[in-house]
C-alpha atoms as a PDB file:
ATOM      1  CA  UNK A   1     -52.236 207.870 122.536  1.00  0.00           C
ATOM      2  CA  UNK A   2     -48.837 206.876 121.074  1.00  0.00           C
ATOM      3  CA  UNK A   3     -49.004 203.999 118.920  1.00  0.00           C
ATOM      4  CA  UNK A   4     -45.045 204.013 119.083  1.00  0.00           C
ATOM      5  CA  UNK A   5     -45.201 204.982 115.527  1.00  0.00           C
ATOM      6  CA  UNK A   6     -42.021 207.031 114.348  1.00  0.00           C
ATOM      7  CA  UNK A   7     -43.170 209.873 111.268  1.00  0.00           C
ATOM      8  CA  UNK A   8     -41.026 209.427 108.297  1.00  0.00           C
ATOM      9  CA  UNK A   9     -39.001 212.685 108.170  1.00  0.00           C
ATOM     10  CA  UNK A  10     -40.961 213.815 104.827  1.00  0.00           C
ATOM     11  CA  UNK A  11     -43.956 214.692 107.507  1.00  0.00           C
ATOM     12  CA  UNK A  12     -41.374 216.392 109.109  1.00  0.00           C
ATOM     13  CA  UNK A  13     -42.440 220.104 109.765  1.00  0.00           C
ATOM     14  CA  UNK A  14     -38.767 221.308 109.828  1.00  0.00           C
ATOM     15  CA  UNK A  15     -36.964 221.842 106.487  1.00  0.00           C
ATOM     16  CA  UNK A  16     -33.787 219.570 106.386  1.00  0.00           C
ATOM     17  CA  UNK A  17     -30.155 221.279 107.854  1.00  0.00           C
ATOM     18  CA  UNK A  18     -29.153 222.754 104.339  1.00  0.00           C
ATOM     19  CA  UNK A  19     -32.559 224.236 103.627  1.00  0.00           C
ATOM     20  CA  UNK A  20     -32.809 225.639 107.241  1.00  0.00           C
ATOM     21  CA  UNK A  21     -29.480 227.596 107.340  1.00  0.00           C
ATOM     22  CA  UNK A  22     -29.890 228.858 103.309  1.00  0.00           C
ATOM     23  CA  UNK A  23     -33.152 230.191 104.630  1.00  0.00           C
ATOM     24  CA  UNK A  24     -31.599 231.788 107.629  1.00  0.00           C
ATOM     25  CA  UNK A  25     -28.818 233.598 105.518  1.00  0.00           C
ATOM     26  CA  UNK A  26     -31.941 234.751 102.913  1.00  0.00           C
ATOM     27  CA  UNK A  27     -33.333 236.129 106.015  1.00  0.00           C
ATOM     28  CA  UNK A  28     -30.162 238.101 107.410  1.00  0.00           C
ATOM     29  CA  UNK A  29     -29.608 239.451 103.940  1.00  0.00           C
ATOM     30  CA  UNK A  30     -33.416 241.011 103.875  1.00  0.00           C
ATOM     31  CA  UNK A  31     -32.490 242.339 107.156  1.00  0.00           C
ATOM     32  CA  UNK A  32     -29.204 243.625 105.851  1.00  0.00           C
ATOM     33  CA  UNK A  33     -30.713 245.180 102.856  1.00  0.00           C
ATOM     34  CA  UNK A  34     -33.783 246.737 104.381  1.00  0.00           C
ATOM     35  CA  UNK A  35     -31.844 248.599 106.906  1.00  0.00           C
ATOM     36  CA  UNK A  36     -29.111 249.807 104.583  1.00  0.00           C
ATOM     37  CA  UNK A  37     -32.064 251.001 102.428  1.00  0.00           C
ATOM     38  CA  UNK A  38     -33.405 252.729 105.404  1.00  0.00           C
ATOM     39  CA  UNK A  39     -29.836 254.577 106.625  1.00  0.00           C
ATOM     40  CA  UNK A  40     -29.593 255.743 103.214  1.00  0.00           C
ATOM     41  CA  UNK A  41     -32.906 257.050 103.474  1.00  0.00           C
ATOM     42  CA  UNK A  42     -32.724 258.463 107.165  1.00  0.00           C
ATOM     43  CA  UNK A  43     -29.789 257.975 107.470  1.00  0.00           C
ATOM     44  CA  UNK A  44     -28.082 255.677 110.494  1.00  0.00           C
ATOM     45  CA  UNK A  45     -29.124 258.166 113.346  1.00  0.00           C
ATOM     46  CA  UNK A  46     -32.128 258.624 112.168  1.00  0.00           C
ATOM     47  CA  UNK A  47     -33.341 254.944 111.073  1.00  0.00           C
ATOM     48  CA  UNK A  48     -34.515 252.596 113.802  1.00  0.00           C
ATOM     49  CA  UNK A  49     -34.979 248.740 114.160  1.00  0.00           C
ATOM     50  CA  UNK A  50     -38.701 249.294 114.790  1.00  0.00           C
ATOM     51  CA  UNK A  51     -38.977 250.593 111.397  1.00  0.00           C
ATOM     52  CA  UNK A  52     -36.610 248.130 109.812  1.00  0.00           C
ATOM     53  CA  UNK A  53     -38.860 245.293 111.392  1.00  0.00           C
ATOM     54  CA  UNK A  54     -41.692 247.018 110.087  1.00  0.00           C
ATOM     55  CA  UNK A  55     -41.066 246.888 106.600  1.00  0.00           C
ATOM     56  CA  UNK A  56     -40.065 243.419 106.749  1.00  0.00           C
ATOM     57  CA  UNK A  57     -43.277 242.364 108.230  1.00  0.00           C
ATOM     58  CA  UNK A  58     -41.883 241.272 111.571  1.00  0.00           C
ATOM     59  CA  UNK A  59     -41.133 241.601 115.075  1.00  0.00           C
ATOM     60  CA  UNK A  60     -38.215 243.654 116.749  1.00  0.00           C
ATOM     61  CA  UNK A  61     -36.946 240.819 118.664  1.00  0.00           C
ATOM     62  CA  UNK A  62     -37.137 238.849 115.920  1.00  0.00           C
ATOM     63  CA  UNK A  63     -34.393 240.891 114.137  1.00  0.00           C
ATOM     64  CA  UNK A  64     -31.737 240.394 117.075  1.00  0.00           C
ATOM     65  CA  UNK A  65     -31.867 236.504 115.782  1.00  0.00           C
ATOM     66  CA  UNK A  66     -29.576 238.316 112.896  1.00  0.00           C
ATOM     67  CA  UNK A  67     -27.747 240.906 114.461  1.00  0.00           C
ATOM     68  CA  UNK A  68     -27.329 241.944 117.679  1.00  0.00           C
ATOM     69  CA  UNK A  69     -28.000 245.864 117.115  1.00  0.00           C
ATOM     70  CA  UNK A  70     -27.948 248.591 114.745  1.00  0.00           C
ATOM     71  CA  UNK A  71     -24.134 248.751 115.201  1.00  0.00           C
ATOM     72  CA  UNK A  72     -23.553 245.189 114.023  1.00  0.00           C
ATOM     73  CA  UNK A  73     -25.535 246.053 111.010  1.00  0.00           C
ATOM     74  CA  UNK A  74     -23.255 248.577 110.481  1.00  0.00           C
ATOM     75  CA  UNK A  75     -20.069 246.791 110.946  1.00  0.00           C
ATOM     76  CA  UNK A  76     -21.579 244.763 108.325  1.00  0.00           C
ATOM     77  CA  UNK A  77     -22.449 246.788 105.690  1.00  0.00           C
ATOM     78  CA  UNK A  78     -18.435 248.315 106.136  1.00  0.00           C
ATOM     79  CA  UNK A  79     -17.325 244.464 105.852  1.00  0.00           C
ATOM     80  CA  UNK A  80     -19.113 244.500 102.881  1.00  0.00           C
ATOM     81  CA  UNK A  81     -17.926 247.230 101.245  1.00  0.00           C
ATOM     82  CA  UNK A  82     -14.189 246.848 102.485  1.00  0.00           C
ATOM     83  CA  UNK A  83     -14.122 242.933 100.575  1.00  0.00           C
ATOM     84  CA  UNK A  84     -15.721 244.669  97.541  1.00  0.00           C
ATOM     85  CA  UNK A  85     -13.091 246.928  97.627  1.00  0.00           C
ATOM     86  CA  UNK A  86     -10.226 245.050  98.046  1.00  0.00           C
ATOM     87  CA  UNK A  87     -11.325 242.774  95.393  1.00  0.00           C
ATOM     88  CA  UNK A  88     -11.624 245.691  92.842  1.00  0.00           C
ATOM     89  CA  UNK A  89      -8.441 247.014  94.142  1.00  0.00           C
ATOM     90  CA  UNK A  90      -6.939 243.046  93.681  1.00  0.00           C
ATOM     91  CA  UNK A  91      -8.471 242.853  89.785  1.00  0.00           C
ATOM     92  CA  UNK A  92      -7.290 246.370  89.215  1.00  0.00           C
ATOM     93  CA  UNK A  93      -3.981 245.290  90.046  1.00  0.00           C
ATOM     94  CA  UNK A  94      -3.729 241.718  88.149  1.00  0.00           C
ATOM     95  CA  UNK A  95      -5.150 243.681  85.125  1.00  0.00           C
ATOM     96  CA  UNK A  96      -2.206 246.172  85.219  1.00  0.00           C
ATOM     97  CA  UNK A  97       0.165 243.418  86.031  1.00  0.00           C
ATOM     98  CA  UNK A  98      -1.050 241.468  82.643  1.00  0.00           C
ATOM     99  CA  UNK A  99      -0.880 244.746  80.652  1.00  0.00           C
ATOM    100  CA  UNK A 100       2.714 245.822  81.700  1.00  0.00           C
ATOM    101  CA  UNK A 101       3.942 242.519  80.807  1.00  0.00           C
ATOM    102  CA  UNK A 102       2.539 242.518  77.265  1.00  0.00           C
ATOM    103  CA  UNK A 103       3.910 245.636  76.780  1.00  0.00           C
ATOM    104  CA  UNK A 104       7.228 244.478  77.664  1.00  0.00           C
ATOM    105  CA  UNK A 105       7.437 241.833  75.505  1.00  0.00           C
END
């Protein structure tokens, strides 16, 4: 049955490389968020990856194609937090640094 015909790659079923990883990173972030919704809510004892797949709609295994457990999810969410802070804490500091000068002059 193969005619030895090659399908351009616009009939292509997969998205090209760019497309496919900017939907896999959409995809960990809705994984990301829903959880941290849910420890806030039930906080992280309390909240399970059944009910984080749930309200996204999908499978439990199909959340370990983002993270690897609850704990990674987690780590991330402190990651997070510790860049937001150090970049608050590094504008803080540049602000002050531009203010004392002026006042020096």
């Amino acid at each position: 049955m193969d005619d030895g015909h090659i399908p351009s790659s616009s009939q292509s079923p997969w998205l090209p490389f760019q497309s496919r990883r900017r939907a896999r990173d959409e995809k960990r972030e809705a994984v990301l968020r829903t959880a941290v919704a849910l420890f806030l809510e039930q906080g992280y004892h309390g909240a399970t990856l059944n009910e984080v797949a749930r309200r996204l709609n999908i499978t439990k295994p199909a959340l370990y194609n983002y993270f690897r457990g609850k704990d990674e999810i987690l780590y991330e969410c402190w990651s997070i937090g510790n860049e937001l802070v150090d970049d608050c804490i590094a504008e803080t500091s540049a602000a002050g640094a531009r203010d004392s000068t002026s006042c020096a002059s």
